[in-house]
C-alpha atoms as a PDB file:
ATOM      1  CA  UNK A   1       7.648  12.032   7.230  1.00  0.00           C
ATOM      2  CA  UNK A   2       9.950  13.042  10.091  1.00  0.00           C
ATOM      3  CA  UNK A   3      11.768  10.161  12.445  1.00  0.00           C
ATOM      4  CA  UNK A   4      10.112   9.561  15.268  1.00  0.00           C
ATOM      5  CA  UNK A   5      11.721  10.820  18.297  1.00  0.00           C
ATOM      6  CA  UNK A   6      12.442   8.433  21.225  1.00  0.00           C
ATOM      7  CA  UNK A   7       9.636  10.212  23.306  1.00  0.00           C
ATOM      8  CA  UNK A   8       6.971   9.774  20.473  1.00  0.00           C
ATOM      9  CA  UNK A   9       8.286   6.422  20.292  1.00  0.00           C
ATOM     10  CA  UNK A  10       7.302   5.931  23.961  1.00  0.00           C
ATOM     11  CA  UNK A  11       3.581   7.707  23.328  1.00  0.00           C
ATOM     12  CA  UNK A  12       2.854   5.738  20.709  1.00  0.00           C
ATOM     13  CA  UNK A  13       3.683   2.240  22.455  1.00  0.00           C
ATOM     14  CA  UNK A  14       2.083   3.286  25.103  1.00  0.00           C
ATOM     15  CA  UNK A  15      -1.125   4.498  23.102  1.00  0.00           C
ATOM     16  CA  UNK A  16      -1.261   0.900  21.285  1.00  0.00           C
ATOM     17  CA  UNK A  17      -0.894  -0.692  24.949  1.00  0.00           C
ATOM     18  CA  UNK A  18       2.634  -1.513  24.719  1.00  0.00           C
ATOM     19  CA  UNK A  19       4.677   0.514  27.450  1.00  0.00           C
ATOM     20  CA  UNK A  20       8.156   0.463  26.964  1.00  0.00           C
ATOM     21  CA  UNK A  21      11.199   0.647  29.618  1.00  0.00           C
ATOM     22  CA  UNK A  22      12.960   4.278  28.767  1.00  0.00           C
ATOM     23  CA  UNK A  23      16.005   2.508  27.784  1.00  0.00           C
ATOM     24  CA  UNK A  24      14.115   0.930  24.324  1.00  0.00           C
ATOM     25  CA  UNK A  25      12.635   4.385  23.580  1.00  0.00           C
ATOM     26  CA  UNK A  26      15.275   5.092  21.323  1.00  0.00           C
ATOM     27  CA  UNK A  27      16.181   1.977  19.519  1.00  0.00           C
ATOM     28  CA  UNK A  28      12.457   1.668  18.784  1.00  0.00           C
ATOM     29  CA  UNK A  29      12.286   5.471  17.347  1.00  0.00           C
ATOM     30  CA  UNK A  30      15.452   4.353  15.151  1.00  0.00           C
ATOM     31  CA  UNK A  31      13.760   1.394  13.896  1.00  0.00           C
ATOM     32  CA  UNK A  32      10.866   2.929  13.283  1.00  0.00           C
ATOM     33  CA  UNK A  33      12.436   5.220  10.937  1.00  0.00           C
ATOM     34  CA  UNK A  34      14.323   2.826   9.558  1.00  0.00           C
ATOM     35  CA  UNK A  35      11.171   0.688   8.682  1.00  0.00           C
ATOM     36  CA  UNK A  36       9.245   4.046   7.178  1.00  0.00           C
ATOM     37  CA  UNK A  37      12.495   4.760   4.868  1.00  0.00           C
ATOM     38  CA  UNK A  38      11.681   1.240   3.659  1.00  0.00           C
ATOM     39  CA  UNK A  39       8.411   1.600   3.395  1.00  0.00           C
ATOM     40  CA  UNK A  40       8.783   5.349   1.438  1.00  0.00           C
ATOM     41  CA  UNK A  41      11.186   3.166  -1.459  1.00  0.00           C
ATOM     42  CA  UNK A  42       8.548   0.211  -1.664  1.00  0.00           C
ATOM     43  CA  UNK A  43       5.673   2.995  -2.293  1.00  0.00           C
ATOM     44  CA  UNK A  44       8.368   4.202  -5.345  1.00  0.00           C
ATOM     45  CA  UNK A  45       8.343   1.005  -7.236  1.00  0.00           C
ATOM     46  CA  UNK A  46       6.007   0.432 -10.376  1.00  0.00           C
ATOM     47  CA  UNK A  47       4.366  -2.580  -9.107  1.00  0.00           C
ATOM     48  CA  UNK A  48       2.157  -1.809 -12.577  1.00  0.00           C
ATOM     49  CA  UNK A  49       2.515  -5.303 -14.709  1.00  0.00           C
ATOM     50  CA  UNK A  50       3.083  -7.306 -11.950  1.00  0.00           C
ATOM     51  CA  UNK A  51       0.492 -10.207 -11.480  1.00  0.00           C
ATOM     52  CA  UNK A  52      -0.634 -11.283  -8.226  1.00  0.00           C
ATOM     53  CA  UNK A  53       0.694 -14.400  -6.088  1.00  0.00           C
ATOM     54  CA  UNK A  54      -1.418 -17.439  -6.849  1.00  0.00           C
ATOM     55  CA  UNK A  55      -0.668 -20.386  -4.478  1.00  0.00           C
ATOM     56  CA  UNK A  56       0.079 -23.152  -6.080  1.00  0.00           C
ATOM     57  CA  UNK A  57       1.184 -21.574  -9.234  1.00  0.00           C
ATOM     58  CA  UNK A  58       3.920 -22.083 -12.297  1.00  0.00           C
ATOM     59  CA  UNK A  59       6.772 -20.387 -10.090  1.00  0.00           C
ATOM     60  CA  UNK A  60       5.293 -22.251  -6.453  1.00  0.00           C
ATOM     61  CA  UNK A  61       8.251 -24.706  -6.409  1.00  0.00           C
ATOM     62  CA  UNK A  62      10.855 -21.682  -7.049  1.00  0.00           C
END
């Protein structure tokens, strides 16, 4: 996916109801992409033979 530019960043705030001042359009776009190149490794890992979270469980106190 390609960054977000600063005026994308500014539709999309605004779309979800959330204007923003021009002078946060680009630090938002930046973290924005800085979030999705997160989110783009965590897709990567094999999550495969991991068990779920249990609350309460042998590693709660950890």
């Amino acid at each position: 996916m390609p960054d977000l530019t600063p005026a994308e960043a500014a539709r999309w705030s605004a779309f979800a109801g959330l204007p923003l001042p021009a002078e946060r359009h680009a630090e938002v776009a930046a973290m924005a992409s800085r979030m999705n190149d997160l989110a783009a490794v965590l897709r990567e890992l094999d999550l495969g033979d991991t068990e779920p979270y249990r609350p309460g469980g042998a590693d709660a106190t950890v």
